[in-house]
N, C-alpha and C. Protein backbone atom coordinates (compact mmCIF):
# COMPACT_ATOMS: atom_id res chain seq x y z
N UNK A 1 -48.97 -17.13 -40.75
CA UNK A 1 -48.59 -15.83 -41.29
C UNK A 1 -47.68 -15.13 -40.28
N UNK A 2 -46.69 -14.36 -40.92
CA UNK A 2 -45.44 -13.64 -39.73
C UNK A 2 -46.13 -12.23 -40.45
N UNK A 3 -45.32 -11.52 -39.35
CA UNK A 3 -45.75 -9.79 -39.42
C UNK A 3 -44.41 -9.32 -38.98
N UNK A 4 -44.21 -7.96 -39.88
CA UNK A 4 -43.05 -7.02 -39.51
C UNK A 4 -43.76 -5.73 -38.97
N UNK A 5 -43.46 -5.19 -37.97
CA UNK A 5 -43.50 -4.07 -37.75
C UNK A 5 -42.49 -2.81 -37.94
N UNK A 6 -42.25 -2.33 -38.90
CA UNK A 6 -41.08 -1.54 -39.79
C UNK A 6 -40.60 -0.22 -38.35
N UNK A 7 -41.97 0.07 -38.15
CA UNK A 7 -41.57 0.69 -36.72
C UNK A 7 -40.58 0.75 -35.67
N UNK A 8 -40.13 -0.89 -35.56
CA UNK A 8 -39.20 -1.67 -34.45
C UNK A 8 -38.09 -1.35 -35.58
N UNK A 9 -36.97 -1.16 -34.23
CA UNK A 9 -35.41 -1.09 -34.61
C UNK A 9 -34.75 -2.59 -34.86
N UNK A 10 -33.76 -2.51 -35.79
CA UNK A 10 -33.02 -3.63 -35.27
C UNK A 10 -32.95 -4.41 -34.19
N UNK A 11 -32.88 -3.65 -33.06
CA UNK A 11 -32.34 -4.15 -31.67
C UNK A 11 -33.11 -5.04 -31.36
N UNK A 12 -34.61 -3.85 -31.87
CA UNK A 12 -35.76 -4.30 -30.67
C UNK A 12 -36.08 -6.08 -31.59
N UNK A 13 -35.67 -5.81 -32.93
CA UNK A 13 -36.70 -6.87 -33.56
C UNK A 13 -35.59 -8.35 -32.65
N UNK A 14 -34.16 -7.95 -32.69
CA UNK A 14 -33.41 -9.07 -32.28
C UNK A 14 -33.27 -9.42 -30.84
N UNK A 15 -34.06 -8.19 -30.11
CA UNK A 15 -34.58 -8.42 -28.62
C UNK A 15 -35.55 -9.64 -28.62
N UNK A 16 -36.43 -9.78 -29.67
CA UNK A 16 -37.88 -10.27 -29.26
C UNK A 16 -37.83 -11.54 -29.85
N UNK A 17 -36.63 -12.05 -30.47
CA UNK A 17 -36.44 -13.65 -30.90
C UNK A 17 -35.55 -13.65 -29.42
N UNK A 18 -35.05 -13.25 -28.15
CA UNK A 18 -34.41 -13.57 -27.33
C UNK A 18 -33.71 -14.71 -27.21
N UNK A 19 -32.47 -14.31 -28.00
CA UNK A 19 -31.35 -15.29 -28.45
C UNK A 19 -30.29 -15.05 -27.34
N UNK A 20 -30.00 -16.33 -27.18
CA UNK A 20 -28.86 -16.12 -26.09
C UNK A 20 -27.27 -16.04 -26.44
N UNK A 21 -27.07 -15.89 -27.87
CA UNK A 21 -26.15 -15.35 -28.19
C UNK A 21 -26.40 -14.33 -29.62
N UNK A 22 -25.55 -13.12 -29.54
CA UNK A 22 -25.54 -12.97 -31.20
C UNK A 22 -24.33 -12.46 -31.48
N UNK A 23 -24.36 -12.67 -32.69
CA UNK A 23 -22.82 -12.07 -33.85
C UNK A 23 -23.09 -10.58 -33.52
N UNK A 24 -21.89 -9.84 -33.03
CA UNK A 24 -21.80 -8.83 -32.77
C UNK A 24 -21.58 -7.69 -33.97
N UNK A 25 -21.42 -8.64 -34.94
CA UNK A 25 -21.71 -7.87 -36.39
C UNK A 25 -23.08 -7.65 -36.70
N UNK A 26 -24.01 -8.20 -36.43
CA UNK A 26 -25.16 -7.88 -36.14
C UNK A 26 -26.06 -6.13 -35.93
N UNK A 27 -25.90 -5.41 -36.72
CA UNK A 27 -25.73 -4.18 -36.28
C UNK A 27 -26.60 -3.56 -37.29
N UNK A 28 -27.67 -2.26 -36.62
CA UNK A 28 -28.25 -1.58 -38.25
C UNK A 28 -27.66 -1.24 -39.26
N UNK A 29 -26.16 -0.95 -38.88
CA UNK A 29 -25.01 0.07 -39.96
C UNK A 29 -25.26 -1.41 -41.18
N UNK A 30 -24.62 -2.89 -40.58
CA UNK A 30 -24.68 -4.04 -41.43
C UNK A 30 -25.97 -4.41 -41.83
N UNK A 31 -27.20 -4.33 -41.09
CA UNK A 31 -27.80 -4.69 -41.60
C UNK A 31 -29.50 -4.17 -41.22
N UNK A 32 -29.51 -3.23 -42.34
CA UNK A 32 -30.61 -1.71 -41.70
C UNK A 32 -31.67 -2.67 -41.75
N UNK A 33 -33.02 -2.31 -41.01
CA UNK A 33 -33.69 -2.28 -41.20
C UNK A 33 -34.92 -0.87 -42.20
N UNK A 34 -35.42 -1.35 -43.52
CA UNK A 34 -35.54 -0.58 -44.66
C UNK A 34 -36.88 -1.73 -44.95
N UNK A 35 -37.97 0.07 -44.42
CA UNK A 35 -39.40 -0.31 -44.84
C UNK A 35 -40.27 0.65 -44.06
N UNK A 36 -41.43 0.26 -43.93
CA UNK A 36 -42.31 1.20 -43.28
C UNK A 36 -43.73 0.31 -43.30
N UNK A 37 -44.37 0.37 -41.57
CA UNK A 37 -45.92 0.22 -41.47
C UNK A 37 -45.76 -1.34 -41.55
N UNK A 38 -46.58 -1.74 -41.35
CA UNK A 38 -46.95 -3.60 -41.07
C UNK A 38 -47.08 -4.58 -42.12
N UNK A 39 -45.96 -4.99 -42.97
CA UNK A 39 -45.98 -6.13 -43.86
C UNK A 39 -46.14 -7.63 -43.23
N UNK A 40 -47.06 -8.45 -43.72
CA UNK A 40 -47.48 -9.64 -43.74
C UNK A 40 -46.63 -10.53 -44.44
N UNK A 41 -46.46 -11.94 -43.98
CA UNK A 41 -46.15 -12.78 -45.33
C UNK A 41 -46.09 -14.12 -44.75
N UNK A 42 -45.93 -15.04 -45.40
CA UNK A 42 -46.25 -16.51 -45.25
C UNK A 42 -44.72 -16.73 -45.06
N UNK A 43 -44.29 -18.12 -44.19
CA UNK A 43 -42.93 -18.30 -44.78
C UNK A 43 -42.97 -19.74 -44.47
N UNK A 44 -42.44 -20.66 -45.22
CA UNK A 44 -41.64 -21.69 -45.31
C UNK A 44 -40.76 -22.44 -45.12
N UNK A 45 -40.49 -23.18 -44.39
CA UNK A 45 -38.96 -23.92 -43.61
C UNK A 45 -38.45 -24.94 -44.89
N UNK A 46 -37.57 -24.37 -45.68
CA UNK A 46 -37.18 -25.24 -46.82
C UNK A 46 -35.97 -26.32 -46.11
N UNK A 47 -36.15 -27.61 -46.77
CA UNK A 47 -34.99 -28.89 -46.78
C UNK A 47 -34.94 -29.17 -47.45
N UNK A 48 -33.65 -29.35 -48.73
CA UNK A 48 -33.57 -29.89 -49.64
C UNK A 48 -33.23 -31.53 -49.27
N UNK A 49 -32.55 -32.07 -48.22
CA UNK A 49 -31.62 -33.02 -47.80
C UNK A 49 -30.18 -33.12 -48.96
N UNK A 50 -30.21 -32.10 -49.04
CA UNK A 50 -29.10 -32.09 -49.50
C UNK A 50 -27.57 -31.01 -49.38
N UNK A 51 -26.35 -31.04 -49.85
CA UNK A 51 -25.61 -30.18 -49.78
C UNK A 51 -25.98 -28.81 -51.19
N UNK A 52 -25.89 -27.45 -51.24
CA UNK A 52 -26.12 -26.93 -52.00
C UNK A 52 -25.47 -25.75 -51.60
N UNK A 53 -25.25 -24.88 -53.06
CA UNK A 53 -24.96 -23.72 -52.86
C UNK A 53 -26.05 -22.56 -52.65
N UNK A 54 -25.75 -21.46 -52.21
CA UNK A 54 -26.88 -20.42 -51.65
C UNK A 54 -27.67 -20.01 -53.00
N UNK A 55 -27.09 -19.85 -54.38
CA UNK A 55 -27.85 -19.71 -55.26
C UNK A 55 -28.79 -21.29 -55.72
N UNK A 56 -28.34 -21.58 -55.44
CA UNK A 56 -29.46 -23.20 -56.05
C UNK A 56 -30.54 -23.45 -55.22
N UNK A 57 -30.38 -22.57 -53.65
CA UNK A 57 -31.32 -22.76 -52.95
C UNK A 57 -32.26 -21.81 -53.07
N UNK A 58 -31.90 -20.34 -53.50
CA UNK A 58 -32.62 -19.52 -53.87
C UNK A 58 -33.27 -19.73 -55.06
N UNK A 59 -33.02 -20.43 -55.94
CA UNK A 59 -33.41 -20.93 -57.27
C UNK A 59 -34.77 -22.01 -56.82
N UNK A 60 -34.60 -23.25 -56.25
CA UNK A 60 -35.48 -24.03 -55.16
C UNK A 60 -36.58 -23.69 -54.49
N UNK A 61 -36.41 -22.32 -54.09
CA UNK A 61 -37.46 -21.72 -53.26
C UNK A 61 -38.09 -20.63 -54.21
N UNK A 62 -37.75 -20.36 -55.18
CA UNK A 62 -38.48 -19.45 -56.37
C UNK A 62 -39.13 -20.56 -57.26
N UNK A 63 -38.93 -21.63 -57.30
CA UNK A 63 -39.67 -22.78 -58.05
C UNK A 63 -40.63 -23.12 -57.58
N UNK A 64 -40.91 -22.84 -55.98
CA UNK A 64 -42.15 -22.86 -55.12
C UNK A 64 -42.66 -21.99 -54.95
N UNK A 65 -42.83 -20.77 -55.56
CA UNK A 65 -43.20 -19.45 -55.26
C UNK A 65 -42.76 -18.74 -54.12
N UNK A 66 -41.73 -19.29 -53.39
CA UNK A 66 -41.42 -18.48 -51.91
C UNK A 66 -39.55 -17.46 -52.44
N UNK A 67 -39.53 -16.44 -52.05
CA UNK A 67 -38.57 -16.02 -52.43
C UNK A 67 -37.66 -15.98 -51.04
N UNK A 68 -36.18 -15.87 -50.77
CA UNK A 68 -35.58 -16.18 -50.13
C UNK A 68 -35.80 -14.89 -49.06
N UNK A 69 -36.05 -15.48 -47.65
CA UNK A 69 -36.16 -14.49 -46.16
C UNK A 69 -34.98 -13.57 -46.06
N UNK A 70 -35.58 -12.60 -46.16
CA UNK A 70 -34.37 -11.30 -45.93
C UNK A 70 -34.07 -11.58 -44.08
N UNK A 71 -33.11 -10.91 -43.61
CA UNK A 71 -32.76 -11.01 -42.44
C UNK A 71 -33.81 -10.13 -41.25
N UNK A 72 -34.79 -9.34 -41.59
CA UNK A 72 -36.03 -8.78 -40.98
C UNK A 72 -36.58 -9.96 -40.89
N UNK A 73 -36.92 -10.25 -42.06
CA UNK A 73 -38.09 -11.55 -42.00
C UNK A 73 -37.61 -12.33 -41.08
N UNK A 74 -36.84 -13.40 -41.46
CA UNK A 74 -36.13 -13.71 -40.14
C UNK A 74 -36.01 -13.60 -38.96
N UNK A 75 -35.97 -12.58 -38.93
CA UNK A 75 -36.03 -11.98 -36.73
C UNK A 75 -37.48 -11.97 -37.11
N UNK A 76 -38.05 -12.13 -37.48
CA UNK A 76 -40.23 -12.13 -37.15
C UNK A 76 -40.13 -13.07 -37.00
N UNK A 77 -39.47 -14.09 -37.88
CA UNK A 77 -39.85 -16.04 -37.53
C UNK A 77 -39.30 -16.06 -36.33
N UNK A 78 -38.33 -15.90 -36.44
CA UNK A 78 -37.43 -16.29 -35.42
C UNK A 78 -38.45 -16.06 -33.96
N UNK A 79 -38.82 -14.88 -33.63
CA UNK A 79 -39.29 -14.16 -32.62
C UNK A 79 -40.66 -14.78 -32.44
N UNK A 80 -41.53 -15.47 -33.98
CA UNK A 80 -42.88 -15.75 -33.39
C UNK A 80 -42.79 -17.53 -33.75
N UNK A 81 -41.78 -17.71 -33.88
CA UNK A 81 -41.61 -20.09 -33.72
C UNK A 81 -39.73 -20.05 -33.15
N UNK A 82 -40.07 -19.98 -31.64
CA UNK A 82 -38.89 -20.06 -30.95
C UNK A 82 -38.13 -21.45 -31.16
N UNK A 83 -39.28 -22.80 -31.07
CA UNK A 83 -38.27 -23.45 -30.88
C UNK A 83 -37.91 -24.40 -32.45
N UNK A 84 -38.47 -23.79 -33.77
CA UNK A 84 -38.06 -23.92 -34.54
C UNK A 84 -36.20 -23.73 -34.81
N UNK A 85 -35.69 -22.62 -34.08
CA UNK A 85 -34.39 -22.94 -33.64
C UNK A 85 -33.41 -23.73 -32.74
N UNK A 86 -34.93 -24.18 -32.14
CA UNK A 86 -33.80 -25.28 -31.18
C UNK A 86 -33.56 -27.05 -32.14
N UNK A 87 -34.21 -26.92 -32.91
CA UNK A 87 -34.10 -28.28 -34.00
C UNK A 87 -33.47 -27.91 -35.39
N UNK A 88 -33.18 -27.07 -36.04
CA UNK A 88 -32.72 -26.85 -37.06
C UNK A 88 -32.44 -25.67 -37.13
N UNK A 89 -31.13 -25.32 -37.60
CA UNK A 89 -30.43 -24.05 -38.24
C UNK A 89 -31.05 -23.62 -39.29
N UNK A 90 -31.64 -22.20 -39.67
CA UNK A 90 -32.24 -21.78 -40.92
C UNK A 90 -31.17 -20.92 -41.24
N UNK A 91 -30.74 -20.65 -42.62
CA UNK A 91 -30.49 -19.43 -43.14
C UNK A 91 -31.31 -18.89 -43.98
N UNK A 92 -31.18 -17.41 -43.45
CA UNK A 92 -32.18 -16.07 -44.71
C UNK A 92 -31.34 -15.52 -45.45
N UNK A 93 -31.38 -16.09 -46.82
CA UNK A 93 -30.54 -15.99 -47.58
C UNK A 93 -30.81 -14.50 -48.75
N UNK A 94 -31.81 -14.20 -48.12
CA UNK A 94 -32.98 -13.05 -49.14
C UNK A 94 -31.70 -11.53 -49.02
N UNK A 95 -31.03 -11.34 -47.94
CA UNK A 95 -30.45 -10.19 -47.49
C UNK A 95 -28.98 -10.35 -47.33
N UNK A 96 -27.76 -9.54 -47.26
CA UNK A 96 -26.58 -10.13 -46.66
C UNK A 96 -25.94 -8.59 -46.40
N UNK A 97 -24.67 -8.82 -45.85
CA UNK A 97 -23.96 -7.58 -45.54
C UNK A 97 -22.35 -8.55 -45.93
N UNK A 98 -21.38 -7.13 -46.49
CA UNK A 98 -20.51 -7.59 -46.99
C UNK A 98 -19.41 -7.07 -46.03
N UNK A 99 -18.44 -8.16 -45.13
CA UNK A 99 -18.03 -7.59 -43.63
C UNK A 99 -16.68 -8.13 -43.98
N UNK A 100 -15.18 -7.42 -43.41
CA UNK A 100 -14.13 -7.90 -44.15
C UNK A 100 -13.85 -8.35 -45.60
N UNK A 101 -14.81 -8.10 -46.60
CA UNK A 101 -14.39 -8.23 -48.04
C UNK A 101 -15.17 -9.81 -48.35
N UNK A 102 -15.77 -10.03 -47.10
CA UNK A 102 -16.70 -11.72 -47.06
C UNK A 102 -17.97 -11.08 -47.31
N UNK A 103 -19.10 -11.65 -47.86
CA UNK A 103 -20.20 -11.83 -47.97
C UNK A 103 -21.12 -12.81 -46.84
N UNK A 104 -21.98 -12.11 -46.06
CA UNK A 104 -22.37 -12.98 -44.96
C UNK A 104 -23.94 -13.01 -44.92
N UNK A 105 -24.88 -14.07 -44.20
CA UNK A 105 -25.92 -14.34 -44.15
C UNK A 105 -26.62 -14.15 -42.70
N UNK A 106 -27.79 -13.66 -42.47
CA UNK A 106 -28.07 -13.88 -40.82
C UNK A 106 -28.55 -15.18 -41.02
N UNK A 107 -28.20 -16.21 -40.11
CA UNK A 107 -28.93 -17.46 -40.03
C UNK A 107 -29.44 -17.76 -38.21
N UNK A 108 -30.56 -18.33 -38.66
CA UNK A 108 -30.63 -19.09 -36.60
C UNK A 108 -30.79 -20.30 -36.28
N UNK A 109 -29.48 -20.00 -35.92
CA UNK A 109 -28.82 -21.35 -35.36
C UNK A 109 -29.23 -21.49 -33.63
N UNK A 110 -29.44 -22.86 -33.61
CA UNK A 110 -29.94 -23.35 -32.43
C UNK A 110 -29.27 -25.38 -31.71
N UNK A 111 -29.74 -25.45 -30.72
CA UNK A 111 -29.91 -26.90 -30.41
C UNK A 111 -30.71 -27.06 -29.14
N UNK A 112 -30.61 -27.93 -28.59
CA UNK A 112 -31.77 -28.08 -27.12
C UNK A 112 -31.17 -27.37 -26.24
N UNK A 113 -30.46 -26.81 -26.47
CA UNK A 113 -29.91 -25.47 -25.04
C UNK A 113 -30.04 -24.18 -25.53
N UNK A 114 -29.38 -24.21 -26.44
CA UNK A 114 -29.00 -22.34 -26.93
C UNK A 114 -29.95 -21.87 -28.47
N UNK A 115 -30.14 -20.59 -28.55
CA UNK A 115 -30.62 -20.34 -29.43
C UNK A 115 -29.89 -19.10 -30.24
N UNK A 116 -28.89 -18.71 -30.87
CA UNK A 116 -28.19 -17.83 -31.71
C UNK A 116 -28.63 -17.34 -32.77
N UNK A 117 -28.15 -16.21 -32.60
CA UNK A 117 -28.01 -15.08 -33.88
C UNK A 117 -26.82 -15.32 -34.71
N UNK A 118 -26.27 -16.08 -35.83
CA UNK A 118 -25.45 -15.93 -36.22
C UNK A 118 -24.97 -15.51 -37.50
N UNK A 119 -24.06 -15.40 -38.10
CA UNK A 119 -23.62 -14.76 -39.57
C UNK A 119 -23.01 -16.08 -40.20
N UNK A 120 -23.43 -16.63 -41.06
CA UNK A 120 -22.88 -17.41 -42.10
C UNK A 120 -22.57 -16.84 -43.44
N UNK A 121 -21.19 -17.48 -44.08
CA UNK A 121 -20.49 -17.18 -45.34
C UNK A 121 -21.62 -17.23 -46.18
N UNK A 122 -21.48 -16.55 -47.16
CA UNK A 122 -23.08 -16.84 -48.52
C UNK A 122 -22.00 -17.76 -49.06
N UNK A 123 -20.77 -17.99 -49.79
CA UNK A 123 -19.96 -18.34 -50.85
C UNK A 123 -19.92 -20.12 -49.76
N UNK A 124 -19.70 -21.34 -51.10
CA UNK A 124 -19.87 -22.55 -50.81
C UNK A 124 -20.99 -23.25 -50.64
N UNK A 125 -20.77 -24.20 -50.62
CA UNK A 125 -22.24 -25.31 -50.06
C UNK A 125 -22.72 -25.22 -48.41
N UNK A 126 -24.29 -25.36 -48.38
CA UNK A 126 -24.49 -25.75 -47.34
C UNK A 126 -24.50 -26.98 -47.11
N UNK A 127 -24.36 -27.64 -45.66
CA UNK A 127 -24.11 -28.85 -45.85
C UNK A 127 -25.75 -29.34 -45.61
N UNK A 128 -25.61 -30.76 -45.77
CA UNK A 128 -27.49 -31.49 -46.57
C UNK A 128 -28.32 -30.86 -44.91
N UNK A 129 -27.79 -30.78 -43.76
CA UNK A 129 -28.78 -30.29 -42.21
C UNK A 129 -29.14 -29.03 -42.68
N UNK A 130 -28.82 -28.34 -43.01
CA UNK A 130 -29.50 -26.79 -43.06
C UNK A 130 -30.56 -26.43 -44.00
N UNK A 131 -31.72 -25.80 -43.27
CA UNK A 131 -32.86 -25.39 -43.86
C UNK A 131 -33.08 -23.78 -43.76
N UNK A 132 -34.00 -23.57 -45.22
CA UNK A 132 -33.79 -22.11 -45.78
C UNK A 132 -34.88 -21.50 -45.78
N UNK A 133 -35.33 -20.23 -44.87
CA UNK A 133 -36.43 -19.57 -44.77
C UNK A 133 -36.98 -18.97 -45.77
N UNK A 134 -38.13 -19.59 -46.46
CA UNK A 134 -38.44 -18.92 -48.02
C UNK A 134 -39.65 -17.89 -47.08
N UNK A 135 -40.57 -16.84 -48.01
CA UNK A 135 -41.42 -15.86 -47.67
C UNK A 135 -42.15 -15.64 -49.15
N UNK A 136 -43.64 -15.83 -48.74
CA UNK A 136 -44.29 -14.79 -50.05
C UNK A 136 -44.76 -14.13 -49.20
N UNK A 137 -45.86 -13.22 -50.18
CA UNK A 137 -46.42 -12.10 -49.67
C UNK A 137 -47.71 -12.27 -49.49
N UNK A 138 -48.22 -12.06 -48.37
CA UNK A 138 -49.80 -12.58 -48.34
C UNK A 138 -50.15 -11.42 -49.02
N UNK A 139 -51.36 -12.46 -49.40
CA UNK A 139 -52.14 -11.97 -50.64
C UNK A 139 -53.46 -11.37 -50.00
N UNK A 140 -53.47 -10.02 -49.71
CA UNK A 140 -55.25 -9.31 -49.47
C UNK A 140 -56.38 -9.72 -50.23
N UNK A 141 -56.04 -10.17 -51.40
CA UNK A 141 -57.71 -10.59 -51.95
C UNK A 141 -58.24 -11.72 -51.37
């Protein structure tokens, strides 16, 4: 289970995945943080092995009950399974900000050295390596 604390700023949430690089577009103006008090939720490391577009993957991960990781969610994974980025690139496809007239994604990208904050295009295929952070909502009962 991941946890948001709505409390934490942007900064702080992209302080605490301590990425050694990030997209300097990266910013509350692009991409607020919008909520309040301590949401829970399960999340999922989706692989199709395949190439796909961002809607077919969101389609994929609603067929499993997980709906696509907004870019909050994201900085929680990110911040509480570090080296889930050092083996595979995720994108959170749940959220985006629209920057130069492009449509963009937070994704975290990684390898055995570095661990990044980066912005990927939503428009095109991903290629078959990239895996997609799905999220439900834990359930209190």
């Amino acid at each position: 289970m991941t946890e948001i604390d709505f409390e934490h700023t942007l900064d702080a949430m992209i302080a605490a995945g301590n990425y050694d690089w990030k997209n300097e577009a990266m910013s509350a103006s692009n991409f607020p943080v919008e909520g309040s008090g301590v949401t829970r939720f399960w999340t999922k490391v989706f692989h199709f092995g395949r190439a796909m577009a961002s809607e077919d993957a969101i389609a994929a991960m609603r067929n499993e009950g997980f709906a696509a990781a907004t870019h909050v969610q994201g900085l929680a994974f990110g911040a509480l399974f570090p080296t889930d980025r050092r083996t595979h690139s995720i994108a959170c496809l749940g959220s985006s900000a629209r920057l130069i007239g492009v449509r963009y994604v937070v994704c975290l990208v990684g390898d055995c050295a570095t661990r990044r904050l980066s912005l990927y295009d939503w428009l095109g295929d991903w290629s078959d390596d990239w895996r997609f952070l799905g999220v439900r909502e834990f359930d209190r009962s």
